[in-house]
C-alpha atoms as a PDB file:
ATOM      1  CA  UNK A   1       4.013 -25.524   2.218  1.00  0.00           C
ATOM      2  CA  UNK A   2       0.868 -25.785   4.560  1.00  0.00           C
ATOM      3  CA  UNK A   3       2.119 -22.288   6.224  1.00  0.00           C
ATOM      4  CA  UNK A   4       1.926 -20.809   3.080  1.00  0.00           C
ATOM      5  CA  UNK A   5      -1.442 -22.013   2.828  1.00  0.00           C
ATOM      6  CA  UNK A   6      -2.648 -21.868   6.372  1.00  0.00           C
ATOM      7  CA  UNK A   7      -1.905 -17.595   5.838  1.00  0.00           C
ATOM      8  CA  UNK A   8      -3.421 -17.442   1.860  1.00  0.00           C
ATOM      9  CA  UNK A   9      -6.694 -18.719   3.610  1.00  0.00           C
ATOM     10  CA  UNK A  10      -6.280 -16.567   6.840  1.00  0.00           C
ATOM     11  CA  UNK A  11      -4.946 -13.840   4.351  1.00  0.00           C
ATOM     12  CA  UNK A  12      -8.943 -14.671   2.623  1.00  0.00           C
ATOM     13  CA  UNK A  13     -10.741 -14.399   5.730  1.00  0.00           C
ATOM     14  CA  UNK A  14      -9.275 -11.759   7.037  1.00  0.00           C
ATOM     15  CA  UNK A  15      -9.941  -9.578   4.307  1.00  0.00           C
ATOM     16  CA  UNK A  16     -13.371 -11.131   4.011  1.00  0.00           C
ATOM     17  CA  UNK A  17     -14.361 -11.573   7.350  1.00  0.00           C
ATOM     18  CA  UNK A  18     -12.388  -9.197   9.414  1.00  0.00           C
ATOM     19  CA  UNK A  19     -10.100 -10.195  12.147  1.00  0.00           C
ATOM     20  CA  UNK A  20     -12.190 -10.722  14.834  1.00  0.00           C
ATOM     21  CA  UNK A  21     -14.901 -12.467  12.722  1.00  0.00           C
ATOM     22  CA  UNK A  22     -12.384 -15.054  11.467  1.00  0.00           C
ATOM     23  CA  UNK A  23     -11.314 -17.870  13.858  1.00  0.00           C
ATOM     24  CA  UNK A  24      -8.157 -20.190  13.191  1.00  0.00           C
ATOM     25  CA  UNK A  25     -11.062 -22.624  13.333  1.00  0.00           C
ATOM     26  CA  UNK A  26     -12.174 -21.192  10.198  1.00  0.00           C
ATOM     27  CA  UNK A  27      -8.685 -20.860   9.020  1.00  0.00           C
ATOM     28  CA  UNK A  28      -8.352 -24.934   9.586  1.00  0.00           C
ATOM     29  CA  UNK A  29     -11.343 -25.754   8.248  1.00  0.00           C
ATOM     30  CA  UNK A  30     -10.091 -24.064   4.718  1.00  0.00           C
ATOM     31  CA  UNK A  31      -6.955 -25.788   4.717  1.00  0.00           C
ATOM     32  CA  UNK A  32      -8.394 -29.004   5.806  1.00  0.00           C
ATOM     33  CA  UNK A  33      -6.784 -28.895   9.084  1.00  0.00           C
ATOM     34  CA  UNK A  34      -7.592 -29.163  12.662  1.00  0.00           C
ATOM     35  CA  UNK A  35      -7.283 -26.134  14.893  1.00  0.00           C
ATOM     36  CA  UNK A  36      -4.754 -27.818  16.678  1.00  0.00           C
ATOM     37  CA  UNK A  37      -1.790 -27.940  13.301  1.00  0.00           C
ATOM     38  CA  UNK A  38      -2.029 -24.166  13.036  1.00  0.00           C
ATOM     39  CA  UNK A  39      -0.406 -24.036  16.145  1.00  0.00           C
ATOM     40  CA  UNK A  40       2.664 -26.084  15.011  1.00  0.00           C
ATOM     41  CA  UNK A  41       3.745 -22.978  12.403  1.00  0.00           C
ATOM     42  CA  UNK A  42       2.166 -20.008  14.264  1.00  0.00           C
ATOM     43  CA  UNK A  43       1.855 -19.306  18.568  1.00  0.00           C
ATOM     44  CA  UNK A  44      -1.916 -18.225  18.058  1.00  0.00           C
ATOM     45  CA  UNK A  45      -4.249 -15.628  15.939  1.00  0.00           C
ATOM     46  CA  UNK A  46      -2.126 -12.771  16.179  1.00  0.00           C
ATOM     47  CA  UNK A  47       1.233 -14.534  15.051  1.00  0.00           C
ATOM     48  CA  UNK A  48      -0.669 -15.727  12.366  1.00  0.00           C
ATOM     49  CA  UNK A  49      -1.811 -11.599  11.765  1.00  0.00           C
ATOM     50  CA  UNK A  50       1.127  -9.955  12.337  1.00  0.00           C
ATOM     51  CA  UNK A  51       3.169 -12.463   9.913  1.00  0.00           C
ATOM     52  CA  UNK A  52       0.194 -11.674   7.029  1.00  0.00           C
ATOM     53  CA  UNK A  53       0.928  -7.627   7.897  1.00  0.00           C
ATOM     54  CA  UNK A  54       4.310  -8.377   7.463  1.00  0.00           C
ATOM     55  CA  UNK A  55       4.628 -10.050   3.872  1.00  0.00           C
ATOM     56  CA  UNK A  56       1.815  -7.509   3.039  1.00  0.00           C
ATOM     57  CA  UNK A  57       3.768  -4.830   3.737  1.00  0.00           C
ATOM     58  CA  UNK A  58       6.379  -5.554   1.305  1.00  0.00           C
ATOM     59  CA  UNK A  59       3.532  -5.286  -1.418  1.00  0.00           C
ATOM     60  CA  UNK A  60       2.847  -1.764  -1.229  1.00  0.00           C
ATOM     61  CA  UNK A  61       6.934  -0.991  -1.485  1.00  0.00           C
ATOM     62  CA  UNK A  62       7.647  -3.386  -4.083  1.00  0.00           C
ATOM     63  CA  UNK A  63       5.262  -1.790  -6.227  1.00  0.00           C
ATOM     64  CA  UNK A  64       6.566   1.536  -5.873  1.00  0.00           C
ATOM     65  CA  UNK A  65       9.665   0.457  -6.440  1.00  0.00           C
ATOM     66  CA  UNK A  66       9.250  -1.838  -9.401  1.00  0.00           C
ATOM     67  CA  UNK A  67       7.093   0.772 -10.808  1.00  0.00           C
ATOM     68  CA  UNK A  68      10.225   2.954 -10.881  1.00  0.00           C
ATOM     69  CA  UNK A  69      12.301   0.807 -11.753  1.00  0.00           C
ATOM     70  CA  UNK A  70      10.535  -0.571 -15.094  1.00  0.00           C
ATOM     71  CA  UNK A  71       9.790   3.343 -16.306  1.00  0.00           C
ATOM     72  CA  UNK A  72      11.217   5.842 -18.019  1.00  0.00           C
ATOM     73  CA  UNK A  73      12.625   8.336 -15.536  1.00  0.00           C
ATOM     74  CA  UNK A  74      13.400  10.967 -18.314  1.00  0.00           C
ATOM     75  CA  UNK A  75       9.471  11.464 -18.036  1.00  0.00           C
ATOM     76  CA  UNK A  76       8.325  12.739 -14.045  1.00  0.00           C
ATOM     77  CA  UNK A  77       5.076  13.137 -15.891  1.00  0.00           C
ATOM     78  CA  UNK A  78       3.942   9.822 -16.893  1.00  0.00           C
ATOM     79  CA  UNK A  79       6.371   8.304 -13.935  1.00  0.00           C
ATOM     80  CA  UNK A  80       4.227   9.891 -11.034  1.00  0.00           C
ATOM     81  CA  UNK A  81       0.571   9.694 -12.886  1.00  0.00           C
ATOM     82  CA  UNK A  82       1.129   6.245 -13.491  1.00  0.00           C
ATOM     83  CA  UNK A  83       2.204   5.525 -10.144  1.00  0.00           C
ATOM     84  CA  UNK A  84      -1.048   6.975  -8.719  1.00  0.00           C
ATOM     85  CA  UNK A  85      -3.476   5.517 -11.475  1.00  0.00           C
ATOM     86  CA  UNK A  86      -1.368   2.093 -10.955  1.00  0.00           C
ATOM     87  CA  UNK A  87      -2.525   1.922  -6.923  1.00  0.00           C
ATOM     88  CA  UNK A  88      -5.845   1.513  -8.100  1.00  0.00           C
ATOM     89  CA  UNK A  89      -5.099  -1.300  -9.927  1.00  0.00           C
ATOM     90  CA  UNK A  90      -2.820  -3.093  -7.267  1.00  0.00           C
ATOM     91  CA  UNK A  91      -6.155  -2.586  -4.665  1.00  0.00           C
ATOM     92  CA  UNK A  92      -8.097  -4.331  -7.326  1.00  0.00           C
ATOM     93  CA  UNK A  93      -6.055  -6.675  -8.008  1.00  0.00           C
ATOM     94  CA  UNK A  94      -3.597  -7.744  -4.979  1.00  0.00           C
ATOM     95  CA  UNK A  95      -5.596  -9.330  -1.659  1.00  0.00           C
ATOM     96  CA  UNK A  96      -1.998  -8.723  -0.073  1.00  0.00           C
ATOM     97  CA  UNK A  97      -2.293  -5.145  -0.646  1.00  0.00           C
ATOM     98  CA  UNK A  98      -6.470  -4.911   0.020  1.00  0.00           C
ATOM     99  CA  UNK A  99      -5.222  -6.742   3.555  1.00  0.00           C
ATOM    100  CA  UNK A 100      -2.364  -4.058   4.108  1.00  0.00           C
ATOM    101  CA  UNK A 101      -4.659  -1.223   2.951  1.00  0.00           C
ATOM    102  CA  UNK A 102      -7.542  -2.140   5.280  1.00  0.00           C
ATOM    103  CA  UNK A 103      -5.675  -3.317   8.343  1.00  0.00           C
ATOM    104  CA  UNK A 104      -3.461   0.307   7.975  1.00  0.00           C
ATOM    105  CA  UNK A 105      -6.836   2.141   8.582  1.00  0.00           C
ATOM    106  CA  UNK A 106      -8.512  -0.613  11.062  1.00  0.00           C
ATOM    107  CA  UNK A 107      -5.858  -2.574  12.867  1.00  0.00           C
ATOM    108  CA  UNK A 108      -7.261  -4.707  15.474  1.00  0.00           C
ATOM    109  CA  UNK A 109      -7.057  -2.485  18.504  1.00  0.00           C
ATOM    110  CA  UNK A 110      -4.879  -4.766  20.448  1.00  0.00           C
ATOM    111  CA  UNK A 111      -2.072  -4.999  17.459  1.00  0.00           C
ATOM    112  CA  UNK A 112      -2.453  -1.204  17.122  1.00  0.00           C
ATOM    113  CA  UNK A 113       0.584  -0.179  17.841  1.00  0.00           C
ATOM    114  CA  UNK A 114       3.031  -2.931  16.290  1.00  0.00           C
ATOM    115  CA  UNK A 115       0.414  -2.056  12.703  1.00  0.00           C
ATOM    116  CA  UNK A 116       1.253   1.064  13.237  1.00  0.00           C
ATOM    117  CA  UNK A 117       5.165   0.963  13.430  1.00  0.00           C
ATOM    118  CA  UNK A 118       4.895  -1.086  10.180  1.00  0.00           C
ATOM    119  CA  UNK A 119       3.000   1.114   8.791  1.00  0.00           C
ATOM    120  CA  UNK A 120       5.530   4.386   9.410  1.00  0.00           C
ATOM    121  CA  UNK A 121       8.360   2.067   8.319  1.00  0.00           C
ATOM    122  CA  UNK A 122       6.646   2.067   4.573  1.00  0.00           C
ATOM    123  CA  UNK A 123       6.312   5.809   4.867  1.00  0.00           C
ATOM    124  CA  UNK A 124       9.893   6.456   5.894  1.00  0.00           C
ATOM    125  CA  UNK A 125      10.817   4.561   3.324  1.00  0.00           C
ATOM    126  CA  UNK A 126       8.238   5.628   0.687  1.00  0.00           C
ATOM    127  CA  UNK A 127       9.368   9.378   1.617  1.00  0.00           C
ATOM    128  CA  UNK A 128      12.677   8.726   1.292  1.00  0.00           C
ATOM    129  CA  UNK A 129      12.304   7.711  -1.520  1.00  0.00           C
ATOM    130  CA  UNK A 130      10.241  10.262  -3.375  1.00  0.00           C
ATOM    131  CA  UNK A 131      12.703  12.640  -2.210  1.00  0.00           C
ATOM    132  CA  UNK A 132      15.541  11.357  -3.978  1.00  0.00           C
ATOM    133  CA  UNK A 133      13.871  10.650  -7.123  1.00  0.00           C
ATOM    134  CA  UNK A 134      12.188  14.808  -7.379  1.00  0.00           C
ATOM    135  CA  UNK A 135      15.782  16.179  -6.717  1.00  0.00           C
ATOM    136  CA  UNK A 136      17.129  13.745  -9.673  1.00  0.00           C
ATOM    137  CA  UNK A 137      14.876  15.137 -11.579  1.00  0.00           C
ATOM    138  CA  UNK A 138      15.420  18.626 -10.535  1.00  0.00           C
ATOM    139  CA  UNK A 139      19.143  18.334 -11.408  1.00  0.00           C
ATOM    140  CA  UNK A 140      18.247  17.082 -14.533  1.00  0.00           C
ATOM    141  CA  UNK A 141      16.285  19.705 -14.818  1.00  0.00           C
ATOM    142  CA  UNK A 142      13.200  17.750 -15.717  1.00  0.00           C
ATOM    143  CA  UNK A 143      11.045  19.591 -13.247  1.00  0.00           C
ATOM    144  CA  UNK A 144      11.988  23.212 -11.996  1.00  0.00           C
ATOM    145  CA  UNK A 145      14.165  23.774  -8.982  1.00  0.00           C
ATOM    146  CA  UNK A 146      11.542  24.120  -5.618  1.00  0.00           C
ATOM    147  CA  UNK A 147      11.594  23.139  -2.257  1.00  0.00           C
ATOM    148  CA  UNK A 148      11.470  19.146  -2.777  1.00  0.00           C
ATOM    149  CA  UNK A 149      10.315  18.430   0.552  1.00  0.00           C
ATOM    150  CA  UNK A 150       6.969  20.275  -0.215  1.00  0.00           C
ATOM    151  CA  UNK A 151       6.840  18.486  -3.620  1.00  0.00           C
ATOM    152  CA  UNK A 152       7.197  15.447  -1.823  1.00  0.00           C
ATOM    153  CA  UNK A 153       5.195  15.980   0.740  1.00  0.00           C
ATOM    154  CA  UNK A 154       2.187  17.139  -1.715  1.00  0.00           C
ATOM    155  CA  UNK A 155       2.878  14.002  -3.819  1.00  0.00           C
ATOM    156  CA  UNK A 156       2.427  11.816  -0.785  1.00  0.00           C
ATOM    157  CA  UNK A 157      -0.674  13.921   0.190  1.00  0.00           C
ATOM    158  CA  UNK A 158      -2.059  12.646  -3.118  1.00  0.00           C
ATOM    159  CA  UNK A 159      -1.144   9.067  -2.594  1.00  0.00           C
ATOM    160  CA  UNK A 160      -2.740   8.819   0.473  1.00  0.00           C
ATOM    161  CA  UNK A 161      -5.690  10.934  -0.736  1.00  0.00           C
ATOM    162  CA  UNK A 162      -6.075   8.341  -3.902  1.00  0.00           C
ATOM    163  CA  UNK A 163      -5.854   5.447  -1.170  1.00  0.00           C
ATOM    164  CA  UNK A 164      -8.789   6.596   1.199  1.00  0.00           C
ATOM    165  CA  UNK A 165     -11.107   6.629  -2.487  1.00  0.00           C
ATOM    166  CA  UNK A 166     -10.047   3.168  -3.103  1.00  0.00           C
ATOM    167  CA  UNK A 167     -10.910   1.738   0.657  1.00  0.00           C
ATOM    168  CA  UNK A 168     -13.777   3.999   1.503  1.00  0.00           C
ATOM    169  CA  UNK A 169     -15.534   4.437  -1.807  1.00  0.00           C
ATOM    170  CA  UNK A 170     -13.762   2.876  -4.530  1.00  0.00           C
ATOM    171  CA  UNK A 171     -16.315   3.159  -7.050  1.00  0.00           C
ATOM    172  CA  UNK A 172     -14.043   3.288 -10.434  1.00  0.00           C
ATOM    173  CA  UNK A 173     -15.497   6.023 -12.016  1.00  0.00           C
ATOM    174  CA  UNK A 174     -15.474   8.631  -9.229  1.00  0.00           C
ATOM    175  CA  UNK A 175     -11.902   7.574  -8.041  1.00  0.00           C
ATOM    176  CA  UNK A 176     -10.723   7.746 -11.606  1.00  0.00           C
ATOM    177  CA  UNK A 177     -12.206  11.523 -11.507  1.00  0.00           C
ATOM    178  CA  UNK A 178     -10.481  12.398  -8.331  1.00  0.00           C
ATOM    179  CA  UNK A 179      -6.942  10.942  -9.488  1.00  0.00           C
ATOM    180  CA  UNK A 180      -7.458  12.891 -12.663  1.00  0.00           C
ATOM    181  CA  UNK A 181      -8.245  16.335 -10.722  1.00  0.00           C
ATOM    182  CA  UNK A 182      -5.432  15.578  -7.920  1.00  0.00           C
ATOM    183  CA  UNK A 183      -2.604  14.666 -10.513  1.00  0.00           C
ATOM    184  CA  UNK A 184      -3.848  17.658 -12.730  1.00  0.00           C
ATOM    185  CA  UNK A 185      -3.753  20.064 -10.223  1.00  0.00           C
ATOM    186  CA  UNK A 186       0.006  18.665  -8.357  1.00  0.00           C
ATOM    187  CA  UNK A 187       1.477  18.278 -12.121  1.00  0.00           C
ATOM    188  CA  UNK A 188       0.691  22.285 -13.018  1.00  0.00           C
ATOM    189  CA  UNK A 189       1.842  23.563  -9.341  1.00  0.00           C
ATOM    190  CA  UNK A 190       5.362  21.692  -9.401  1.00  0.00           C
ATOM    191  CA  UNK A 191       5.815  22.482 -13.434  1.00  0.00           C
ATOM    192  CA  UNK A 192       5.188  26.519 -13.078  1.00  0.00           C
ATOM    193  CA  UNK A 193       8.386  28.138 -13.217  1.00  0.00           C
ATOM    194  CA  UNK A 194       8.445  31.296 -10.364  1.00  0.00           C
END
């Protein structure tokens, strides 16, 4: 029990604070603890990190996936829009996902790398499975027949375009603009027929 609350509050102050403006000092000092206890569930400040990256990571898949998973796949249309209108939401809503989001873009510089491997994991992941949900739908023939890596590919493009809005700007009213214009514009190219 007092890990899972010795990485909520780090979870808290890292978000808040950064990682290298948040000491497990701090971290105690929300829990209640001494310095010293941290120790006794994590080997230092970047155990404690990396474990945080690591449940947070799951956040941005699970969503994807439950989102799929609780819609109706006869409709791409409101399947993919949602999905993209639904990130904003989870940013808003999920510190697990604000702390993924962030630490994707600004990992500290010494965890770099190991961020970064998580990080292409999702993708892999997320790309695999975009794939095999457009060429379902192709041979369903819910959307016409194209090259699906370039659908999925474009559809990613999006998602990441709708996730730089939320952690550089994300001021509600121009980021629900942009989603608008992006899924607009993706929805009409993969819908013309040749």
């Amino acid at each position: 029990m007092r890990k899972e609350e010795i990485k909520q509050a780090a979870l808290e102050l890292f978000a808040t604070n950064g990682f290298e403006g948040t000491s497990l000092a701090d971290i105690a000092g929300v829990v209640g603890l001494k310095k010293q206890s941290i120790y006794s569930h994590f080997k230092d400040k970047d155990d404690l990190f990396l474990s945080i990256m690591k449940d947070a990571k799951s956040t941005e898949i699970d969503y994807y996936r439950a989102h799929l998973q609780n819609s109706d796949l006869s409709r791409p249309d409101l399947v993919l829009a949602s999905l993209l209108f639904g990130v904003k939401n989870l940013y808003d809503t999920d510190a697990a996902f604000q702390f993924w989001l962030r630490y994707g873009f600004y990992p500290p510089k010494h965890l770099y790398d190991i961020v970064q491997a998580e990080i292409s994991d999702n993708v892999s992941q997320m790309e695999q499975d975009f794939t095999e949900l457009f060429s379902s739908w192709m041979e369903q023939k819910l959307i016409p027949e194209q090259d699906v890596e370039t659908m999925k590919e474009a559809y990613m493009g999006i998602l990441d375009a709708v996730i730089v809005e939320i952690v550089y700007v994300n001021e509600p009213q121009r980021t629900q603009k942009k989603i608008t214009a992006l899924w607009q514009i993706f929805w009409r190219g993969i819908t013309l027929k040749a």
